[in-house]
N, C-alpha and C. Protein backbone atom coordinates (compact mmCIF):
# COMPACT_ATOMS: atom_id res chain seq x y z
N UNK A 1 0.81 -1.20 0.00
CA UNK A 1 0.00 0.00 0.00
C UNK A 1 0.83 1.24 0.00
N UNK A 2 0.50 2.30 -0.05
CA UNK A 2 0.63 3.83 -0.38
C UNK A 2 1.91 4.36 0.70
N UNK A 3 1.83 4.14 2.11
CA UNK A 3 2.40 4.29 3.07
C UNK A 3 3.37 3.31 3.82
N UNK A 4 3.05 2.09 2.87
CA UNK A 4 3.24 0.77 3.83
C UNK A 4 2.43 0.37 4.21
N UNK A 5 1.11 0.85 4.40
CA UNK A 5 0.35 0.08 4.64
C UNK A 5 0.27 -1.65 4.84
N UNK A 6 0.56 -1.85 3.11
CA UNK A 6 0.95 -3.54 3.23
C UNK A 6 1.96 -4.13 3.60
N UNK A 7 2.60 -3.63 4.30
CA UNK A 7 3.63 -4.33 5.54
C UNK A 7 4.82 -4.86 4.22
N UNK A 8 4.72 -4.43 3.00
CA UNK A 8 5.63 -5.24 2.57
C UNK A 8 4.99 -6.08 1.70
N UNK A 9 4.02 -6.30 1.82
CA UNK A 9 3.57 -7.97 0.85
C UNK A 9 2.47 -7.12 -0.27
N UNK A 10 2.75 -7.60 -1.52
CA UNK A 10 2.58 -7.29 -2.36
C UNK A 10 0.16 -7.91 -2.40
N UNK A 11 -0.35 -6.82 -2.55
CA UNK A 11 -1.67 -7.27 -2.67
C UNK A 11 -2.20 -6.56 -3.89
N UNK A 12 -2.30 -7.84 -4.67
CA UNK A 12 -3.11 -7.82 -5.84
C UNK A 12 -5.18 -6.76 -5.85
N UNK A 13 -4.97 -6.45 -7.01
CA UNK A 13 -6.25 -5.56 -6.95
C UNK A 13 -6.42 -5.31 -8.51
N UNK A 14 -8.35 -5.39 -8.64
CA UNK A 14 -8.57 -5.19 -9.98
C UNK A 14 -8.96 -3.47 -10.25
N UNK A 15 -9.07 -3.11 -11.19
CA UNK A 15 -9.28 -2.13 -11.84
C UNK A 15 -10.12 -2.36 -12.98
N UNK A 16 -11.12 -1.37 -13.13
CA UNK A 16 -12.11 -2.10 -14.06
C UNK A 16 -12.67 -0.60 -14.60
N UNK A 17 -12.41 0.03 -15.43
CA UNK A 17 -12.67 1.46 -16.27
C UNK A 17 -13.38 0.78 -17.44
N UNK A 18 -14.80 1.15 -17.93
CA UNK A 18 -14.91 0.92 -19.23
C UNK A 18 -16.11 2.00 -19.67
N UNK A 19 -16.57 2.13 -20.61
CA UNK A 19 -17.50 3.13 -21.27
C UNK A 19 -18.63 3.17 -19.76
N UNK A 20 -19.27 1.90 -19.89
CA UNK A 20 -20.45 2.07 -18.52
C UNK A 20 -20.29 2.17 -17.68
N UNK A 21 -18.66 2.29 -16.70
CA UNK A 21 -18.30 2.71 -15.86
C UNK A 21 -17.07 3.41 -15.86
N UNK A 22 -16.78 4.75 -16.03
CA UNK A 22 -15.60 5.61 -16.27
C UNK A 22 -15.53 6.11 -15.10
N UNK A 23 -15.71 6.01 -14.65
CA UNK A 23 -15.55 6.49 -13.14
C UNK A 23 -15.29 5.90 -12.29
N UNK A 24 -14.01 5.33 -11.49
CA UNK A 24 -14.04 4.42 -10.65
C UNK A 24 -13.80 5.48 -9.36
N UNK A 25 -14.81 5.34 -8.14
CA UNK A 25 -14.14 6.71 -6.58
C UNK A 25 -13.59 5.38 -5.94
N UNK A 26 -12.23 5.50 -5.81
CA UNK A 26 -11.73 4.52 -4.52
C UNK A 26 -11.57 5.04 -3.13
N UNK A 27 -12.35 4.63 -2.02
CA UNK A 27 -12.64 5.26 -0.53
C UNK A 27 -11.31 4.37 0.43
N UNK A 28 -10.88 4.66 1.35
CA UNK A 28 -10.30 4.27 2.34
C UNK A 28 -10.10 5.04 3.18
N UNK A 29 -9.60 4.38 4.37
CA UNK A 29 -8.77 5.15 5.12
C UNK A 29 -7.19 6.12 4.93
N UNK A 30 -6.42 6.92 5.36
CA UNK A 30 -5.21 7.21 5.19
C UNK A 30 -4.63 5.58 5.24
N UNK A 31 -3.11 5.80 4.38
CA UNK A 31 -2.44 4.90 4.07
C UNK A 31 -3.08 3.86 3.92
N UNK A 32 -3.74 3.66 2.80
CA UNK A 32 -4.55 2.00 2.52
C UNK A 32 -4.29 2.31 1.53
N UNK A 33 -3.47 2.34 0.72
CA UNK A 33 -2.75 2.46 -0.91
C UNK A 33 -3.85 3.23 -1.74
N UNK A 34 -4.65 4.23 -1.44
CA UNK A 34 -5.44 4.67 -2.86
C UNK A 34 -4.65 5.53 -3.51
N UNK A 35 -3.36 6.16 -3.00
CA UNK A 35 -2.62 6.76 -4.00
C UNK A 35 -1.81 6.13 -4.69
N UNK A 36 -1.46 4.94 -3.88
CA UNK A 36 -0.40 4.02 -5.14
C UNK A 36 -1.17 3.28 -5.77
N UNK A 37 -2.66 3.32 -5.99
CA UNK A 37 -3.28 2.35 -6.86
C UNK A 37 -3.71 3.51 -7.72
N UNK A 38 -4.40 4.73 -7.78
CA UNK A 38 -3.94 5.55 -8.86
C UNK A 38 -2.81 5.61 -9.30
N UNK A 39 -1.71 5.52 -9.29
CA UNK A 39 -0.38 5.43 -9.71
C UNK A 39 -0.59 4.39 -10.59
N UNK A 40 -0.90 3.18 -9.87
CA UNK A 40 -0.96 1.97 -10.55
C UNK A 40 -1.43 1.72 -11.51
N UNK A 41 -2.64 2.16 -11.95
CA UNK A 41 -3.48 2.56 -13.00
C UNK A 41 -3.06 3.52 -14.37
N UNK A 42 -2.38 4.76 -13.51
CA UNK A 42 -1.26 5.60 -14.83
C UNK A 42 -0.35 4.54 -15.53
N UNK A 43 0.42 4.06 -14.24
CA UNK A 43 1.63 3.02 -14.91
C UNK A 43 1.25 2.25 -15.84
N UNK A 44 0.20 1.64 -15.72
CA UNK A 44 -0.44 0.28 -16.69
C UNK A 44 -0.91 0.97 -17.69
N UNK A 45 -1.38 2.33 -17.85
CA UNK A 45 -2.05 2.96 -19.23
C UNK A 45 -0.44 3.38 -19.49
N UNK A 46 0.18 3.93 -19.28
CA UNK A 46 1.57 4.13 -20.18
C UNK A 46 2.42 3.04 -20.29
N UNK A 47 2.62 1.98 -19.67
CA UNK A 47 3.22 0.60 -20.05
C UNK A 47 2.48 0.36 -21.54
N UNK A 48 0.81 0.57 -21.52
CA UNK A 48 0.20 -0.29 -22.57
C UNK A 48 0.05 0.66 -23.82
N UNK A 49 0.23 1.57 -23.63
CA UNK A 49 0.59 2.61 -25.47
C UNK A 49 1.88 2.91 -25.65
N UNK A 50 2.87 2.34 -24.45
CA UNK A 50 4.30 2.39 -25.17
C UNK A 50 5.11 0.72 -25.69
N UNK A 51 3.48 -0.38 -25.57
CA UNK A 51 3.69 -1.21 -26.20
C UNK A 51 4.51 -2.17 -25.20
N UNK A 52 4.72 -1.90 -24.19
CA UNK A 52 5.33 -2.61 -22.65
C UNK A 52 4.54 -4.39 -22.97
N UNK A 53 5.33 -4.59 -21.83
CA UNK A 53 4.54 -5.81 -21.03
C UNK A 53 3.34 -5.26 -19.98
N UNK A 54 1.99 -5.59 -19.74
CA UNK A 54 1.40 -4.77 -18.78
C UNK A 54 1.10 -6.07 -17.79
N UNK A 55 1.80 -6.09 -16.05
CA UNK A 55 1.30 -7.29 -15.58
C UNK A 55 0.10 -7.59 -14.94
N UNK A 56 -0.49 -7.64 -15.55
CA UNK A 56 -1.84 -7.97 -15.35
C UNK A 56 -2.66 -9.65 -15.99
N UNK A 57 -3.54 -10.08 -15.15
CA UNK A 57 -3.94 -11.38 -15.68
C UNK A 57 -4.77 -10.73 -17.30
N UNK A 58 -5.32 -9.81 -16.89
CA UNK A 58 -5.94 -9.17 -18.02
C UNK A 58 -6.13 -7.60 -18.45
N UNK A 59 -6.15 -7.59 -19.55
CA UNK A 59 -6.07 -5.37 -19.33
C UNK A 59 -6.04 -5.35 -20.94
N UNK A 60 -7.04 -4.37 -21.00
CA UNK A 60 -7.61 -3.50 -21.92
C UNK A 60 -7.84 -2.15 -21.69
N UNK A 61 -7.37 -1.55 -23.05
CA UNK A 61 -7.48 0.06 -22.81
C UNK A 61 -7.57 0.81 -24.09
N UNK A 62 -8.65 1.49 -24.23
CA UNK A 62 -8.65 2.27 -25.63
C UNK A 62 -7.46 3.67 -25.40
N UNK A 63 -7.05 3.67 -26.26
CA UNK A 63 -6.12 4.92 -26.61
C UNK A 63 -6.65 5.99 -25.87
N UNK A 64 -5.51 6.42 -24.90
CA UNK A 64 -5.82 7.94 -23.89
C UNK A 64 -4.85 8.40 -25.00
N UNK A 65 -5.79 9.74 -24.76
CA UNK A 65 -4.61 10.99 -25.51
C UNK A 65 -3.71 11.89 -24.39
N UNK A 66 -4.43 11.60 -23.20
CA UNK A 66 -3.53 12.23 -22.28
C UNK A 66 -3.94 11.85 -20.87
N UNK A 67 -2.14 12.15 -19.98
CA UNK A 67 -3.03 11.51 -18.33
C UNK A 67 -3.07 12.94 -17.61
N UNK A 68 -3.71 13.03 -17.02
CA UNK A 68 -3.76 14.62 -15.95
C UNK A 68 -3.48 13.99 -14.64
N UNK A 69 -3.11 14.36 -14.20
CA UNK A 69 -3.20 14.19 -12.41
C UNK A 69 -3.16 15.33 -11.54
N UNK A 70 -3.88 14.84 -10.55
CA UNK A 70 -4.07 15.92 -9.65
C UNK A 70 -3.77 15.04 -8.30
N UNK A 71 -2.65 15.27 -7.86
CA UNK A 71 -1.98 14.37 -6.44
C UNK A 71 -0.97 15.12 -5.36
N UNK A 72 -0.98 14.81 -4.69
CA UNK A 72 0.18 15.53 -3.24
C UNK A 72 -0.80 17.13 -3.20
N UNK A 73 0.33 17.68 -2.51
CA UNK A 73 -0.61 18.90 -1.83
C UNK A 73 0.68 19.87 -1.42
N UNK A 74 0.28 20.91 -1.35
CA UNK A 74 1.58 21.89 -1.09
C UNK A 74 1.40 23.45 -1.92
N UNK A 75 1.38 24.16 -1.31
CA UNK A 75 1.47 25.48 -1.55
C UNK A 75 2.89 26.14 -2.57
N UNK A 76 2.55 27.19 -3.29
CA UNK A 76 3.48 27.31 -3.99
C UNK A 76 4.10 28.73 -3.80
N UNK A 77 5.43 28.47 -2.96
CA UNK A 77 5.56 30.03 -2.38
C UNK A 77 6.24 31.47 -3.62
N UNK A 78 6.56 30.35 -4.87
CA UNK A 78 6.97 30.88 -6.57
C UNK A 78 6.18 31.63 -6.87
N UNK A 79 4.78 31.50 -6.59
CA UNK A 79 3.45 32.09 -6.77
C UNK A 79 2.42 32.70 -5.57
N UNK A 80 3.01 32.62 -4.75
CA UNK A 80 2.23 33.26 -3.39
C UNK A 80 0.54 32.40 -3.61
N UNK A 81 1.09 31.52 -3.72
CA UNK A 81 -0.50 30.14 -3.66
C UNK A 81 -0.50 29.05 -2.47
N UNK A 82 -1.83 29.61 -1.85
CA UNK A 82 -1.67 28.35 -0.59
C UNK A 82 -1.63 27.16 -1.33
N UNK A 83 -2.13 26.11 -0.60
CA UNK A 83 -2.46 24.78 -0.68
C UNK A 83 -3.54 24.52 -1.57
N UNK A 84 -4.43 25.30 -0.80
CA UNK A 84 -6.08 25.12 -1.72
C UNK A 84 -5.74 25.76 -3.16
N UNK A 85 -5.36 26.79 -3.07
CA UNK A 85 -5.41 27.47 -4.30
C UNK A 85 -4.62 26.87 -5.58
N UNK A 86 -3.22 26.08 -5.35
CA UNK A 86 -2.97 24.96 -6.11
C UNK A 86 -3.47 24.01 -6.77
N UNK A 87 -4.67 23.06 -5.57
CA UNK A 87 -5.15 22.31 -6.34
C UNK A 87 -6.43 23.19 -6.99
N UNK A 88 -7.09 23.85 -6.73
CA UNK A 88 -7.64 24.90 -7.71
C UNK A 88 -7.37 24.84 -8.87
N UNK A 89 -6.08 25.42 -8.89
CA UNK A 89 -5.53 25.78 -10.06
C UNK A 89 -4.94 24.69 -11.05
N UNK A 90 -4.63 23.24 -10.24
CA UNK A 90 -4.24 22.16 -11.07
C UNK A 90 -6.15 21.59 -12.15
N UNK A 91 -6.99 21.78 -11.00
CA UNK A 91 -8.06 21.03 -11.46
C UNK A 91 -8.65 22.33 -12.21
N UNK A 92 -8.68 23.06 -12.85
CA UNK A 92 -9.16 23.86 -13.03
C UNK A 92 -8.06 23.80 -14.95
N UNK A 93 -7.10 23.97 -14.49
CA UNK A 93 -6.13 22.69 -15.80
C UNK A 93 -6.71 21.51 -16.09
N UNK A 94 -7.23 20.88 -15.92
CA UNK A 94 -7.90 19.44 -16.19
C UNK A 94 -9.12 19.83 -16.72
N UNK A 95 -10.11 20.30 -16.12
CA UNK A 95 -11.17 20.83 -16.56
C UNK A 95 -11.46 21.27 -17.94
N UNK A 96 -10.14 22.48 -18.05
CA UNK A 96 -10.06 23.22 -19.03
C UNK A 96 -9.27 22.00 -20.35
N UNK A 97 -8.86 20.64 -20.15
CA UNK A 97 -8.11 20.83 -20.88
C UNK A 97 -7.97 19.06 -21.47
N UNK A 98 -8.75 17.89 -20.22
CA UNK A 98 -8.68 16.99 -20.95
C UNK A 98 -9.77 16.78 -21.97
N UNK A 99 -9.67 15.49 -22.29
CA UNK A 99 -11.10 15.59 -23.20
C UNK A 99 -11.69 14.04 -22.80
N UNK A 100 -12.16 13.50 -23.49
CA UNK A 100 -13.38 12.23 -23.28
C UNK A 100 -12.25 11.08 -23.56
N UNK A 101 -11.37 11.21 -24.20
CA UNK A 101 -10.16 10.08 -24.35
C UNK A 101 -8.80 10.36 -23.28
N UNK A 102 -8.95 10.96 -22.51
CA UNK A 102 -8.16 11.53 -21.50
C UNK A 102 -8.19 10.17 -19.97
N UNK A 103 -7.18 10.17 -18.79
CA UNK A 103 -7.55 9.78 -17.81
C UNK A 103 -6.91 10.72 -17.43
N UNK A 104 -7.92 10.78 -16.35
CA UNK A 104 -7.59 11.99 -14.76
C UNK A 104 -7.70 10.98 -13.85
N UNK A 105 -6.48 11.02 -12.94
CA UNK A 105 -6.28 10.92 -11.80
C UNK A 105 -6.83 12.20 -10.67
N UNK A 106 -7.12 11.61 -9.54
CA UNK A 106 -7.70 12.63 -8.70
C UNK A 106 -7.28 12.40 -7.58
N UNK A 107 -6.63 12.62 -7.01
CA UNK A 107 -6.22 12.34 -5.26
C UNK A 107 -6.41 12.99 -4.20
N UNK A 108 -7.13 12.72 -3.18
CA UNK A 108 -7.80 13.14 -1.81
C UNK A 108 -8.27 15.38 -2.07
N UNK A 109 -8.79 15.34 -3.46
CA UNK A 109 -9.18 16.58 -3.66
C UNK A 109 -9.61 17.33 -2.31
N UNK A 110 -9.52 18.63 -1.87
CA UNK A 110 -9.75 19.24 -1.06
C UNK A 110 -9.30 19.06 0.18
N UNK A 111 -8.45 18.22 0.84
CA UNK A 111 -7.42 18.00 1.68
C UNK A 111 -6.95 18.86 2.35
N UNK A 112 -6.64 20.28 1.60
CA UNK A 112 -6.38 21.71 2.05
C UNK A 112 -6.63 22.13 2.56
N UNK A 113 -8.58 22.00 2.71
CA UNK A 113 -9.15 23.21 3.44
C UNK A 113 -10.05 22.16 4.21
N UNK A 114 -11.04 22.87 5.06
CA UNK A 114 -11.67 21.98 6.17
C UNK A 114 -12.70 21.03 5.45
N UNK A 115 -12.92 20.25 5.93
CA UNK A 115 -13.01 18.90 6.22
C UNK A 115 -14.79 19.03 5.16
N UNK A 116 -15.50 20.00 5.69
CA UNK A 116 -16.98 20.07 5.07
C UNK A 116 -16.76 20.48 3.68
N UNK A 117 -15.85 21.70 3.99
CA UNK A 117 -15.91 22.53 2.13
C UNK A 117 -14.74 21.55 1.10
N UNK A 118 -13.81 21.11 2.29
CA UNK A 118 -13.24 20.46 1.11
C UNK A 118 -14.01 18.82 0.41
N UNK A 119 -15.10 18.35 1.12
CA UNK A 119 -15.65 17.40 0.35
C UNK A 119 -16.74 18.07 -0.97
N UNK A 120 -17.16 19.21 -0.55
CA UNK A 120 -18.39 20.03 -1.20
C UNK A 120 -17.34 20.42 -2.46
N UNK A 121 -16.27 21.05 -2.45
CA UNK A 121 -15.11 20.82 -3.45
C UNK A 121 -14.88 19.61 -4.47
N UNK A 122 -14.59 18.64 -3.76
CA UNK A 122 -14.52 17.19 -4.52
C UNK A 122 -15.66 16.80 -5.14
N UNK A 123 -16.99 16.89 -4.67
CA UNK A 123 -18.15 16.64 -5.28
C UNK A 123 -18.32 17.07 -6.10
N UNK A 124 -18.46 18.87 -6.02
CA UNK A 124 -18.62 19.45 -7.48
C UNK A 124 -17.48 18.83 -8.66
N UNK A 125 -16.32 19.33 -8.14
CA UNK A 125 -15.10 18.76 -9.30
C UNK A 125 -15.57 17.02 -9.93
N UNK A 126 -15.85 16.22 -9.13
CA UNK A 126 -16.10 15.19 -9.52
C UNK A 126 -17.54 15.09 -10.63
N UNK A 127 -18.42 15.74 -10.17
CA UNK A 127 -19.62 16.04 -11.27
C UNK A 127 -19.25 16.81 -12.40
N UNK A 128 -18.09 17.61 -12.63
CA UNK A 128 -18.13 18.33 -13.71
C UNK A 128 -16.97 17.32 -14.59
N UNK A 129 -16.04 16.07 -13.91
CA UNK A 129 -15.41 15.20 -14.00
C UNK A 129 -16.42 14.10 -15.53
N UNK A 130 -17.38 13.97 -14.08
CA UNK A 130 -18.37 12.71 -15.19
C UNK A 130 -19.36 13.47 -16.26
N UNK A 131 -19.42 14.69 -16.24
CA UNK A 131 -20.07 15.41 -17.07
C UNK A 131 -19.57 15.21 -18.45
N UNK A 132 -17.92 15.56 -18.26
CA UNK A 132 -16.91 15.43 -19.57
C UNK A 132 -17.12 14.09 -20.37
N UNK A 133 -17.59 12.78 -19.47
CA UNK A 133 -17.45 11.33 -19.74
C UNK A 133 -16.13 10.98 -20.26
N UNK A 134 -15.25 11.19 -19.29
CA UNK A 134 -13.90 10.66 -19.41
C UNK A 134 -13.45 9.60 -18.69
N UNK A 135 -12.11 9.02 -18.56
CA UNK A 135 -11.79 7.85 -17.29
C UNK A 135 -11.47 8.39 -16.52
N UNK A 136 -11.81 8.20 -15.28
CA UNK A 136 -10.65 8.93 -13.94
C UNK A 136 -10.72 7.84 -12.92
N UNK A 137 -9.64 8.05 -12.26
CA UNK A 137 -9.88 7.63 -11.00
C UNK A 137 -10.14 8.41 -9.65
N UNK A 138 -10.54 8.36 -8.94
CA UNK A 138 -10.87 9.52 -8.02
C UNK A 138 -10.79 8.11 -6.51
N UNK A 139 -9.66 9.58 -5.63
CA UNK A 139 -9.34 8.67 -4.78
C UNK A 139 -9.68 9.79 -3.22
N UNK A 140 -10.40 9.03 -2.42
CA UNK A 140 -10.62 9.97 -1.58
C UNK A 140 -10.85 9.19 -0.27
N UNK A 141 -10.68 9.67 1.09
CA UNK A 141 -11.30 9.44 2.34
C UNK A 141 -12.71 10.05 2.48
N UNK A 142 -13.37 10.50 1.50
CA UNK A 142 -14.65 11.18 2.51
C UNK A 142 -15.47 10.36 1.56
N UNK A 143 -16.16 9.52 2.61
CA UNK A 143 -16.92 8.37 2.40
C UNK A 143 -18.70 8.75 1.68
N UNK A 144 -18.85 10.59 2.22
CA UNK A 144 -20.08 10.94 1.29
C UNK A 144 -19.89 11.03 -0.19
N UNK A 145 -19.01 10.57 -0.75
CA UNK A 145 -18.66 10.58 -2.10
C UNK A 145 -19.37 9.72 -2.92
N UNK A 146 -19.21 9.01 -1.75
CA UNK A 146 -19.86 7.51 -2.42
C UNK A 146 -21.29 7.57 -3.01
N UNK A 147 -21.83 8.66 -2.42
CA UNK A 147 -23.44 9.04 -2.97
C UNK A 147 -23.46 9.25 -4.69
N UNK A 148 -22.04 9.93 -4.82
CA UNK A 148 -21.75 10.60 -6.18
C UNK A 148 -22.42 8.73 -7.45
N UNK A 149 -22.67 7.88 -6.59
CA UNK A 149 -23.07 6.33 -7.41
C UNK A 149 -24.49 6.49 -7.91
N UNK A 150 -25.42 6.82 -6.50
CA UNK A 150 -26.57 6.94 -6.95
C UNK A 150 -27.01 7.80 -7.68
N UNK A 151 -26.45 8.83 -8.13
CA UNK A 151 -27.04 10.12 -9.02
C UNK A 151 -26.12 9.62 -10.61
N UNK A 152 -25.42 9.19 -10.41
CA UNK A 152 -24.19 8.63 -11.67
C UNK A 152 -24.18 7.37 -12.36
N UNK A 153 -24.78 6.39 -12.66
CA UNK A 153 -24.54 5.50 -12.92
C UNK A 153 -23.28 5.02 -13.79
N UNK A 154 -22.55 5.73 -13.76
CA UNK A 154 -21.26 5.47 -14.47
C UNK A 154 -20.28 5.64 -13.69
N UNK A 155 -20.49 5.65 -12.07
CA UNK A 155 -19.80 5.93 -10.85
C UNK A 155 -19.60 4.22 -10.52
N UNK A 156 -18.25 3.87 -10.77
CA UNK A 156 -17.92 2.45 -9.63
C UNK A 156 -17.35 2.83 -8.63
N UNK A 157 -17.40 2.18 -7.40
CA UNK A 157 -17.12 2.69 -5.89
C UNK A 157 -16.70 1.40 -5.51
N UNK A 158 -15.02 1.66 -4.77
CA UNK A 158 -14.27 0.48 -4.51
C UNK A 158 -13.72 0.82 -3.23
N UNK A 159 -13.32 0.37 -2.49
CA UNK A 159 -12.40 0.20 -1.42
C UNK A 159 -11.17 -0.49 -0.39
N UNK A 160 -10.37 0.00 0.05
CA UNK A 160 -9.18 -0.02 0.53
C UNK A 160 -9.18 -0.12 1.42
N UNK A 161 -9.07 -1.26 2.49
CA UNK A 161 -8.48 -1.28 3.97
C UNK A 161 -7.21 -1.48 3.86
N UNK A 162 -7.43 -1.78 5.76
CA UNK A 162 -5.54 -1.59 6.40
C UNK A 162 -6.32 -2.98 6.99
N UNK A 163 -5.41 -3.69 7.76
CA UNK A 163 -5.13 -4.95 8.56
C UNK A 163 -4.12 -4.58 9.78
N UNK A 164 -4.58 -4.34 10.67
CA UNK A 164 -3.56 -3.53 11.81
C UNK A 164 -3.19 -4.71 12.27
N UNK A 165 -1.92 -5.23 12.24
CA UNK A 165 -1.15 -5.94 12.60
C UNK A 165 -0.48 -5.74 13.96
N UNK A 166 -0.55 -6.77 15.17
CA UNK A 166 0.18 -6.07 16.40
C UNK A 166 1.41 -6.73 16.55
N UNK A 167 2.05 -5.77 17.72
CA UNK A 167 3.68 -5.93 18.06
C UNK A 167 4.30 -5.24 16.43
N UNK A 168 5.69 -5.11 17.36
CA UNK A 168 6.98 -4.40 15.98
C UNK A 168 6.85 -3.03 15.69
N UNK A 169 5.78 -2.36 16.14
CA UNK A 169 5.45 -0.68 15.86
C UNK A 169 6.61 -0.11 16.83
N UNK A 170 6.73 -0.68 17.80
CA UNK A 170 7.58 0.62 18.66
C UNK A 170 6.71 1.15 19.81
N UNK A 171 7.29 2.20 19.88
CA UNK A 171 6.04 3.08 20.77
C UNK A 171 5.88 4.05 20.43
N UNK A 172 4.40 4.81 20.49
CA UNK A 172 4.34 5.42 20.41
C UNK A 172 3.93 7.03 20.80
N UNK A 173 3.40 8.18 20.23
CA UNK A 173 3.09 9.49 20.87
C UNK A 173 2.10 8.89 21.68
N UNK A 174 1.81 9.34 22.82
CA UNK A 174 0.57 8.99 23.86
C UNK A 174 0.49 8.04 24.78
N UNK A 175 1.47 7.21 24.51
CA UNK A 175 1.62 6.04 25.17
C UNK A 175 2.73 6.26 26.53
């Protein structure tokens, strides 16, 4: 997983993008790999139009003309831009700029700002996302997303646990 999560051991996972479902939202907790399985997903679409090996038991993909991503978080002090205003300005590039043969990656959108506006953030972005009818993946902790299924039918909704394993952590703050 994303953080370590998986202790090390490699865990298999499907991915499944197609016309009736372009939309896959993957939910978890922090560190349950939804950013390295968006990753995972870029990697396998550029392994498979540069003609690679792709390891997968199976994988199909119509021709993207381009990948966007929108991932990590960080203010840009080059530009006197907080946090929020970055990814703003990244998704607001995407918006403007992929098209219907495109994949967007999306990672924990609105992260920046508090906890209510930044899901009300992700929602809209994500509706103007499936509006385009493109592939994305959209990776998030805020579990009201998941509503974004019933109004969408082209919304698949997947998820990511952890397995808290005891002993070997150490100790820690609080303890």
């Amino acid at each position: 997983g994303g953080g370590g999560g998986g202790g090390g051991l490699f865990v298999p996972n499907s991915t499944f993008l197609s016309d009736a479902f372009p939309f896959s939202l993957v939910t978890g907790p922090n560190m349950s790999g939804k950013s390295t399985y968006a990753r995972q997903v870029a990697t396998l679409v550029v392994l498979a139009h540069a003609g690679c090996y792709v390891p997968a038991s199976f994988f199909s993909c119509p021709p993207i003309d381009a990948i966007y991503a929108r991932v990590g978080t960080g203010d840009s002090l080059e530009t006197d831009a907080s946090s929020f205003m970055v990814e703003m300005r990244e998704m607001q590039h995407i918006l403007a700029n992929a098209t219907r043969d495109s994949l967007v990656l999306v990672d924990e959108l609105g992260r920046s700002t508090s906890s209510g506006d930044g899901e009300r953030v992700a929602w809209a972005c994500a509706e103007a996302l499936l509006r385009m009818d493109l592939k994305c993946v959209f990776a998030t902790h805020a579990d009201r997303l998941r509503g974004l299924a019933t109004t969408y039918p082209g919304v698949r909704v997947s998820s990511l646990s952890v397995r808290v394993v005891g002993g070997g952590g150490g100790r820690g703050y609080g303890r």
